[in-house]
PDB file of N, CA and C in Angstrom:
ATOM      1  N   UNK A   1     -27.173  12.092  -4.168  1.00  0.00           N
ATOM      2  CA  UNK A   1     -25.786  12.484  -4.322  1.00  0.00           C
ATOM      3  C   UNK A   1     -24.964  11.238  -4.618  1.00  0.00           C
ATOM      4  N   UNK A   2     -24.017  11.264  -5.395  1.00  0.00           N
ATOM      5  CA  UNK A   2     -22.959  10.053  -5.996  1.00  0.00           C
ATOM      6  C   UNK A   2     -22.021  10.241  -4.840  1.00  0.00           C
ATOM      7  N   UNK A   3     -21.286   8.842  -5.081  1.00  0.00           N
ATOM      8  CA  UNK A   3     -19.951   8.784  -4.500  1.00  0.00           C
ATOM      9  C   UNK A   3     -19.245   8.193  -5.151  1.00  0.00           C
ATOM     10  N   UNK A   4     -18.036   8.208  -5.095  1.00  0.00           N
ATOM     11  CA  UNK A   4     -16.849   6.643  -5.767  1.00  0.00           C
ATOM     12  C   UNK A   4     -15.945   6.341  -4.748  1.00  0.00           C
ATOM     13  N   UNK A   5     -16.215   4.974  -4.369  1.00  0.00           N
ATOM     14  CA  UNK A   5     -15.131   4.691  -3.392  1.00  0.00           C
ATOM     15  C   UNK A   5     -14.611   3.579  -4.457  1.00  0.00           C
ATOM     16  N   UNK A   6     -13.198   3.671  -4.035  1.00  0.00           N
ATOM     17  CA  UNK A   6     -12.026   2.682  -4.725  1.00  0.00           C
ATOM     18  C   UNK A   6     -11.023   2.920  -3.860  1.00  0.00           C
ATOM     19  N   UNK A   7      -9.880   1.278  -4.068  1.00  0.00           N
ATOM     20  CA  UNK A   7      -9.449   1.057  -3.267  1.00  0.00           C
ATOM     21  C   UNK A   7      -7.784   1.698  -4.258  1.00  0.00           C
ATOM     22  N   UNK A   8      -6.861   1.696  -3.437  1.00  0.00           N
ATOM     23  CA  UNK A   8      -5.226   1.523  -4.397  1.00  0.00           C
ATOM     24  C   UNK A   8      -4.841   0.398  -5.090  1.00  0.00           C
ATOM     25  N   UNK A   9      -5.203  -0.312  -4.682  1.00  0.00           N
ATOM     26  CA  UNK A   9      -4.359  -1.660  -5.194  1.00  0.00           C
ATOM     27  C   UNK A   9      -5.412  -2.512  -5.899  1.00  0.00           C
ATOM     28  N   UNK A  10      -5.096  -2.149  -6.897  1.00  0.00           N
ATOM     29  CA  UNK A  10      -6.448  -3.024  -8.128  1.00  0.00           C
ATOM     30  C   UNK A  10      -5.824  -3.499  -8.913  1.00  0.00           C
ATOM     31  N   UNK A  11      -6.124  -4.645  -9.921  1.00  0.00           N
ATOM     32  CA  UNK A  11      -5.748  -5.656 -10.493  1.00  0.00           C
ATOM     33  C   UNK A  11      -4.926  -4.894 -11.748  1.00  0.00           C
ATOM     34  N   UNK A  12      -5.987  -4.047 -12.480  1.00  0.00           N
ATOM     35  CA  UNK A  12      -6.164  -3.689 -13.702  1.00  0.00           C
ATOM     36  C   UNK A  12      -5.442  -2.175 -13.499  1.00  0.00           C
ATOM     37  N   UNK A  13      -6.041  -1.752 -12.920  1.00  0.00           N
ATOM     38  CA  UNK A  13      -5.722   0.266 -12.642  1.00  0.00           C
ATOM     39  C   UNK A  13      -5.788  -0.087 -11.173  1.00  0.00           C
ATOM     40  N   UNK A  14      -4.923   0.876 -10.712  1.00  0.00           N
ATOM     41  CA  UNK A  14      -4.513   1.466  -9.375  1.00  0.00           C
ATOM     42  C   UNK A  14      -5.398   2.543  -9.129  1.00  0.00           C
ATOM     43  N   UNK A  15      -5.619   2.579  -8.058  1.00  0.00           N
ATOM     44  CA  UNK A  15      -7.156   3.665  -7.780  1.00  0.00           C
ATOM     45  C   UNK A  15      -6.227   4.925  -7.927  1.00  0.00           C
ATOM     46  N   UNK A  16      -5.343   5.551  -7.866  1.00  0.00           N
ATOM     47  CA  UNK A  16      -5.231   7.068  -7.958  1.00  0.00           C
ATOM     48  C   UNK A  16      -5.030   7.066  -9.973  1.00  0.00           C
ATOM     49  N   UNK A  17      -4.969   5.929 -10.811  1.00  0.00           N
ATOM     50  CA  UNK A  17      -5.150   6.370 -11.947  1.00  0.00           C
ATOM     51  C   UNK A  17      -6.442   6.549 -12.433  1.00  0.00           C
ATOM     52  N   UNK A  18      -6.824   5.704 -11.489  1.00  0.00           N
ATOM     53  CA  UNK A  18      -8.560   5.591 -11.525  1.00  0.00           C
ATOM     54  C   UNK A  18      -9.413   7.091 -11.418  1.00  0.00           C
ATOM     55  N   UNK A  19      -8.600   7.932  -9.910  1.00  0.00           N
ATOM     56  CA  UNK A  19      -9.136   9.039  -9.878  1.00  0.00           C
ATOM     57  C   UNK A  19      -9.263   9.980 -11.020  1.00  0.00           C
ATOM     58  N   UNK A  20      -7.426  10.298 -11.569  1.00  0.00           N
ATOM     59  CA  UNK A  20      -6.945  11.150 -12.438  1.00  0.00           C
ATOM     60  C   UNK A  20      -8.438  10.957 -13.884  1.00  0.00           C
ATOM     61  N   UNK A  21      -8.414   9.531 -14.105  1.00  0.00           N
ATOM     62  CA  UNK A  21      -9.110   9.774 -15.268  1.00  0.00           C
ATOM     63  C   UNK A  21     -10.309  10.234 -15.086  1.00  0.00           C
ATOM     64  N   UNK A  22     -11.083   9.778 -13.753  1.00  0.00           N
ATOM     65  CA  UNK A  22     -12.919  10.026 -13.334  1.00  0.00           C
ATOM     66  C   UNK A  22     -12.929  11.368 -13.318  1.00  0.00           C
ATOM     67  N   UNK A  23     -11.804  12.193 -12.858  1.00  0.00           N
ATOM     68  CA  UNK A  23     -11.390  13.970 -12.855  1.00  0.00           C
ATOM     69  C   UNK A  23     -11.315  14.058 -14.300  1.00  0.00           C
ATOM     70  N   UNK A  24     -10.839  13.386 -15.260  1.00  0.00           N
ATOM     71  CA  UNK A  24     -11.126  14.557 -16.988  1.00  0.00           C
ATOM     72  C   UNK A  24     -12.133  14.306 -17.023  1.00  0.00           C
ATOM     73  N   UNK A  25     -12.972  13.866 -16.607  1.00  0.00           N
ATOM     74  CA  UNK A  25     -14.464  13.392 -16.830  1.00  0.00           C
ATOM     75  C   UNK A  25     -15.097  14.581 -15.962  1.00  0.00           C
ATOM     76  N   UNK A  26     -16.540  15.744 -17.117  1.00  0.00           N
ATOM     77  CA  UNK A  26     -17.221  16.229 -16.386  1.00  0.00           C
ATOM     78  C   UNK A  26     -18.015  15.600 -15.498  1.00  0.00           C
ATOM     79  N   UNK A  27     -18.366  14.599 -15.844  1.00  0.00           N
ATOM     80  CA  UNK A  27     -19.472  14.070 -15.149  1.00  0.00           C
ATOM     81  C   UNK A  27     -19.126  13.994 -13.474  1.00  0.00           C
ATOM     82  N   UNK A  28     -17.784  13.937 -13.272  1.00  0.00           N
ATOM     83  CA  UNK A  28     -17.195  13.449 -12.167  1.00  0.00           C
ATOM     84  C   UNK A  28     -16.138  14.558 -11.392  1.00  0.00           C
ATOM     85  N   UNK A  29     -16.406  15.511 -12.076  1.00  0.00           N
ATOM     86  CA  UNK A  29     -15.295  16.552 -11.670  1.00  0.00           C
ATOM     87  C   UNK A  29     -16.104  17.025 -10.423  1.00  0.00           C
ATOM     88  N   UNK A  30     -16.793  17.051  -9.576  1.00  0.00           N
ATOM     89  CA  UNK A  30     -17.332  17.074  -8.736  1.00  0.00           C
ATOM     90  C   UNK A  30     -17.674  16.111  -7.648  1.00  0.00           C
ATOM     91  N   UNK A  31     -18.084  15.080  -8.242  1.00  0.00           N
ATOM     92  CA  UNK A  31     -18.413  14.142  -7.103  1.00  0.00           C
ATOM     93  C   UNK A  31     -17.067  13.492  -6.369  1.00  0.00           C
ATOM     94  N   UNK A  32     -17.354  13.638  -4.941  1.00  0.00           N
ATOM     95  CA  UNK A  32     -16.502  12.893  -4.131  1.00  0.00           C
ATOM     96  C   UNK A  32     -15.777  11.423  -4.190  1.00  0.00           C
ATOM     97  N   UNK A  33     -14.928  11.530  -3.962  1.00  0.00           N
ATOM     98  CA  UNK A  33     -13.779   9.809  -4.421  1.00  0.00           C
ATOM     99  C   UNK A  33     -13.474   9.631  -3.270  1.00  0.00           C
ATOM    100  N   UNK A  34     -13.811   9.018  -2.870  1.00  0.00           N
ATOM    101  CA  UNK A  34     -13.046   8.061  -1.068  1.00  0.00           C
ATOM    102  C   UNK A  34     -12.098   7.274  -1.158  1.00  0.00           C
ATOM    103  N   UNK A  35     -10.893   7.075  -1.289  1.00  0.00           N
ATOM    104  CA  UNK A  35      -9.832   6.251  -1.392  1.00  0.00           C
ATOM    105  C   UNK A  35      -9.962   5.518  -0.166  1.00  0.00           C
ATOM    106  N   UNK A  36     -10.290   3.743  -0.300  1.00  0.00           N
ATOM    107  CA  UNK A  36     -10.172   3.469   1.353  1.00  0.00           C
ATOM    108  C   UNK A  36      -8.730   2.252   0.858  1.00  0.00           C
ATOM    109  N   UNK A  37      -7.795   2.434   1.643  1.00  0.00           N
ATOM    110  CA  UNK A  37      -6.638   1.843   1.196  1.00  0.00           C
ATOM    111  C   UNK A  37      -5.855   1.433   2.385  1.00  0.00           C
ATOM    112  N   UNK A  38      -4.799   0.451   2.231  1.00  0.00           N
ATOM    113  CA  UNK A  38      -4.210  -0.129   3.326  1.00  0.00           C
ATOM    114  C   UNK A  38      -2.695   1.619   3.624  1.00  0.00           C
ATOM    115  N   UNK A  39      -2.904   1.967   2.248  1.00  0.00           N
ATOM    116  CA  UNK A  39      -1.614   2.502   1.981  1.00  0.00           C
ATOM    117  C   UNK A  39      -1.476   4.327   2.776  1.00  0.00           C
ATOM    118  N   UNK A  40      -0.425   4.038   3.606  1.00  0.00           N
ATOM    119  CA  UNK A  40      -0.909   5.112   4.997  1.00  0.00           C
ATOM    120  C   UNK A  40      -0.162   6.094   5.119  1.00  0.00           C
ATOM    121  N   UNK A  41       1.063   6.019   4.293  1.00  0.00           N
ATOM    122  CA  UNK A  41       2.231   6.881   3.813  1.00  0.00           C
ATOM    123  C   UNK A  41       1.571   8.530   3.028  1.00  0.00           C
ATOM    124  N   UNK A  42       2.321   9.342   3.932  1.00  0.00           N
ATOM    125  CA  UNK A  42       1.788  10.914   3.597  1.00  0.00           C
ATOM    126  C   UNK A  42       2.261  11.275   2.326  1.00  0.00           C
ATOM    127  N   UNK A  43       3.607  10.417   1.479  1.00  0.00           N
ATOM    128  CA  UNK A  43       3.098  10.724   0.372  1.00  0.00           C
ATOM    129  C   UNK A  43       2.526  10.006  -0.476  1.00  0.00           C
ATOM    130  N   UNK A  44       2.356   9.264   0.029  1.00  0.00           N
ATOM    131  CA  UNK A  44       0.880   8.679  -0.962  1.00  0.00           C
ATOM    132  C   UNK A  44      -0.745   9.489  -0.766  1.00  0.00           C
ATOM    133  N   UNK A  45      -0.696   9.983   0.138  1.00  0.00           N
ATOM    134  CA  UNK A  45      -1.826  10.845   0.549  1.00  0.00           C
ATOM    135  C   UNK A  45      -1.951  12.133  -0.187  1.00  0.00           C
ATOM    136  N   UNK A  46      -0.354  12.545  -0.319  1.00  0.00           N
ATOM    137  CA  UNK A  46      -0.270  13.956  -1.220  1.00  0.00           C
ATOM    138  C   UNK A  46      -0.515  13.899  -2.448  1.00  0.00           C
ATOM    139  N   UNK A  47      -0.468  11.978  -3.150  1.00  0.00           N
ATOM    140  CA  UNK A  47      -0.759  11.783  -4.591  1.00  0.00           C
ATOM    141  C   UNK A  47      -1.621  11.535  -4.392  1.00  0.00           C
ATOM    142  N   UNK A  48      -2.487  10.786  -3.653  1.00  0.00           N
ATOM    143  CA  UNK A  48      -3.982  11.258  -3.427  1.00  0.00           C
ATOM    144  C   UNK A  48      -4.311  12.507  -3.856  1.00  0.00           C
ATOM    145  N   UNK A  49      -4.367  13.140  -3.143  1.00  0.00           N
ATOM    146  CA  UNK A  49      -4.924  14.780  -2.560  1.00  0.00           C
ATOM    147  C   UNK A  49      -4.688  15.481  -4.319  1.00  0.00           C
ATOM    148  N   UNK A  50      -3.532  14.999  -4.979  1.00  0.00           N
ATOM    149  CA  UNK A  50      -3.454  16.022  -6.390  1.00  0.00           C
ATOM    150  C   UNK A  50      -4.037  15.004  -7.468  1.00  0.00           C
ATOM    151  N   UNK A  51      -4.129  13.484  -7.543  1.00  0.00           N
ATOM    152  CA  UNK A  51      -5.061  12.685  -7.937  1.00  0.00           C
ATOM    153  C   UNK A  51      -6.255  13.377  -8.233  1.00  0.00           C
ATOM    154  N   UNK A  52      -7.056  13.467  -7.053  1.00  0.00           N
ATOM    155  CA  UNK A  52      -8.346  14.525  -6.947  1.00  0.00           C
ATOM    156  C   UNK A  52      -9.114  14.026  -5.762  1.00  0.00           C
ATOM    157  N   UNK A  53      -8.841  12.820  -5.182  1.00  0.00           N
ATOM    158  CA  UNK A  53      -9.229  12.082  -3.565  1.00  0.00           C
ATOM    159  C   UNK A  53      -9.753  13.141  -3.114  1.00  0.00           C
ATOM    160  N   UNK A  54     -10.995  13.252  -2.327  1.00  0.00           N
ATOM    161  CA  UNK A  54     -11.815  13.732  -1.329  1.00  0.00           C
ATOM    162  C   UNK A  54     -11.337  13.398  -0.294  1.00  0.00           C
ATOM    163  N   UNK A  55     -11.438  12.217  -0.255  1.00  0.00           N
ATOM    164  CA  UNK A  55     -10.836  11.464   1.158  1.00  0.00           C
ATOM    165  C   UNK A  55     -10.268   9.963   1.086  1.00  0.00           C
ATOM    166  N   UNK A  56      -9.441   9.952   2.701  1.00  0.00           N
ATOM    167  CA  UNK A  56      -8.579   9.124   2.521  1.00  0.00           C
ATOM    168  C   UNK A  56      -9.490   8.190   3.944  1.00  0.00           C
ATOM    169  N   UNK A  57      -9.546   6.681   4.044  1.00  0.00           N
ATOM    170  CA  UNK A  57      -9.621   5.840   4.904  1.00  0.00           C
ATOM    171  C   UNK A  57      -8.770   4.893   4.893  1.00  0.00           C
ATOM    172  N   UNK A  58      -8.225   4.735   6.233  1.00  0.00           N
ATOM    173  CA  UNK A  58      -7.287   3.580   5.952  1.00  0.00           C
ATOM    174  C   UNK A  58      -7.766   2.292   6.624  1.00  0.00           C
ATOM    175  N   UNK A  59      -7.562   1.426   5.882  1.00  0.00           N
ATOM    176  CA  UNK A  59      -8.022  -0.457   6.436  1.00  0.00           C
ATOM    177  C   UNK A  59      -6.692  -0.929   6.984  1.00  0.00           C
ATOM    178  N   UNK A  60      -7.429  -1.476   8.128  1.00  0.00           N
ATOM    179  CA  UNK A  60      -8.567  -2.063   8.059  1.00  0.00           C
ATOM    180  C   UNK A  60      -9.656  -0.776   8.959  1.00  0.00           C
ATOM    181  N   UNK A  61     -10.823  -0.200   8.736  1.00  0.00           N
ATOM    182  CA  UNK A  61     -11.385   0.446   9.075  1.00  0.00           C
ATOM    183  C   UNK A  61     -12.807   0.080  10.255  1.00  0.00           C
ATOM    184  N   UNK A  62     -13.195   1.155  11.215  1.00  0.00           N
ATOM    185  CA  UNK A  62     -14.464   0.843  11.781  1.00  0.00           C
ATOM    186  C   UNK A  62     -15.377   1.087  10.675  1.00  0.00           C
ATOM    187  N   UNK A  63     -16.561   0.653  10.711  1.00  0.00           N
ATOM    188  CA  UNK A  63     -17.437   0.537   9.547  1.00  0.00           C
ATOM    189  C   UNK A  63     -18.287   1.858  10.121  1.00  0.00           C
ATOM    190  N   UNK A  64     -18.346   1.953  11.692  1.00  0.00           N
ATOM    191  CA  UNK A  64     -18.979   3.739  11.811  1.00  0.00           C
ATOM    192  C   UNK A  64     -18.545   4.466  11.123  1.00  0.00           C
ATOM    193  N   UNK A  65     -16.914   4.402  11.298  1.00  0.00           N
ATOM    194  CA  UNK A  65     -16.148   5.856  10.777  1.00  0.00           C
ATOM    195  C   UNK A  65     -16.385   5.816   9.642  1.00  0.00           C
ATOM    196  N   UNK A  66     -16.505   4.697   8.839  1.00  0.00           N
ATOM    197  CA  UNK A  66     -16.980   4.863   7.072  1.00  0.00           C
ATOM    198  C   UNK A  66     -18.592   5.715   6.845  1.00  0.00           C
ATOM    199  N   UNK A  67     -19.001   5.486   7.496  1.00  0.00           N
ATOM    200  CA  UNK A  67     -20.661   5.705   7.180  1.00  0.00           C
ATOM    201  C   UNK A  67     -20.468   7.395   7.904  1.00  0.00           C
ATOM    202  N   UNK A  68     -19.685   7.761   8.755  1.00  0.00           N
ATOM    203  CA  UNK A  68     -19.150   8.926   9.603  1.00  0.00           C
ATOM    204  C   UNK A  68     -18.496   9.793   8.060  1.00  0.00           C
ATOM    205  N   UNK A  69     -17.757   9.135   7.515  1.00  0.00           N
ATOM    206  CA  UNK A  69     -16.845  10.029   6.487  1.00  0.00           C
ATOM    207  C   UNK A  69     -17.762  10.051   5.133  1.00  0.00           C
ATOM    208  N   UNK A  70     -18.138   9.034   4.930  1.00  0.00           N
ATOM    209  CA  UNK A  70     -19.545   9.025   3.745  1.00  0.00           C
ATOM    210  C   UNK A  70     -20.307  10.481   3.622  1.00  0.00           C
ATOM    211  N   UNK A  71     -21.148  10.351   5.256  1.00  0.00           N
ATOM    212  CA  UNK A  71     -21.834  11.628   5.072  1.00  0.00           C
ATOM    213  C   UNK A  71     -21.409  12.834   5.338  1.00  0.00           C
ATOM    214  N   UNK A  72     -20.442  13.294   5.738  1.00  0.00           N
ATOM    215  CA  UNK A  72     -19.700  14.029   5.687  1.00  0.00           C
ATOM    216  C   UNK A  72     -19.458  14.212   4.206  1.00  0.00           C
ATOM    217  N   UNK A  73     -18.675  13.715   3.480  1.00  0.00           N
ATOM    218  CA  UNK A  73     -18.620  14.067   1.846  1.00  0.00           C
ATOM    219  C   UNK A  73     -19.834  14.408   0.891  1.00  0.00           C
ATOM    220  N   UNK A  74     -20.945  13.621   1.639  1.00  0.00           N
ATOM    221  CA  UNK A  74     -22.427  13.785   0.995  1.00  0.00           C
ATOM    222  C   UNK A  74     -22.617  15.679   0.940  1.00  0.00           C
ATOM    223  N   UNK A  75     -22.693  15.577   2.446  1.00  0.00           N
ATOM    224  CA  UNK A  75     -23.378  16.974   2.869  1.00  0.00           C
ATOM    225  C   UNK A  75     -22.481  17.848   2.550  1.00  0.00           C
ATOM    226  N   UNK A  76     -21.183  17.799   2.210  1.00  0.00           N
ATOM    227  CA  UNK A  76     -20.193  18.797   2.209  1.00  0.00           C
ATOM    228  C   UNK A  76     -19.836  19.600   0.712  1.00  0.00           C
ATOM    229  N   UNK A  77     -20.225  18.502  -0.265  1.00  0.00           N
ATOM    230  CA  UNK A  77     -20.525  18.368  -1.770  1.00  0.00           C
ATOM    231  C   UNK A  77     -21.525  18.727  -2.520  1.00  0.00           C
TER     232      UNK A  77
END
């Protein structure tokens, strides 16, 4: 099973433009996107969520809860 984790704040593209485009993409219209981001604001979560974000982690993070939310998206997908 795939995943894409990306962060918000990227040099080049910002991870929720990042999402929008990996979503016109069949290849990707399915697989799970993990946004792990400093950025904690609910509406940034709601542009997440219509982006196409699976899920949201916020950093600085436990590295359980990552490997906790990972498979969770695995098995759920």
């Amino acid at each position: 099973m795939d995943l894409v984790l990306t962060d918000q704040n990227m040099p080049i593209m910002d991870g929720l433009t990042l999402i929008q485009k990996l979503r016109d993409l069949e290849a990707y219209q399915n697989t799970p996107i993990l946004m792990l981001t400093t950025e904690s604001g609910e509406d940034m979560k709601l542009k997440g969520k219509r982006a196409g974000a699976t899920g949201w982690l916020i950093k600085p993070f436990d590295p359980k809860r990552l490997v906790e939310v990972v498979e969770k998206l695995i098995v759920n997908t």
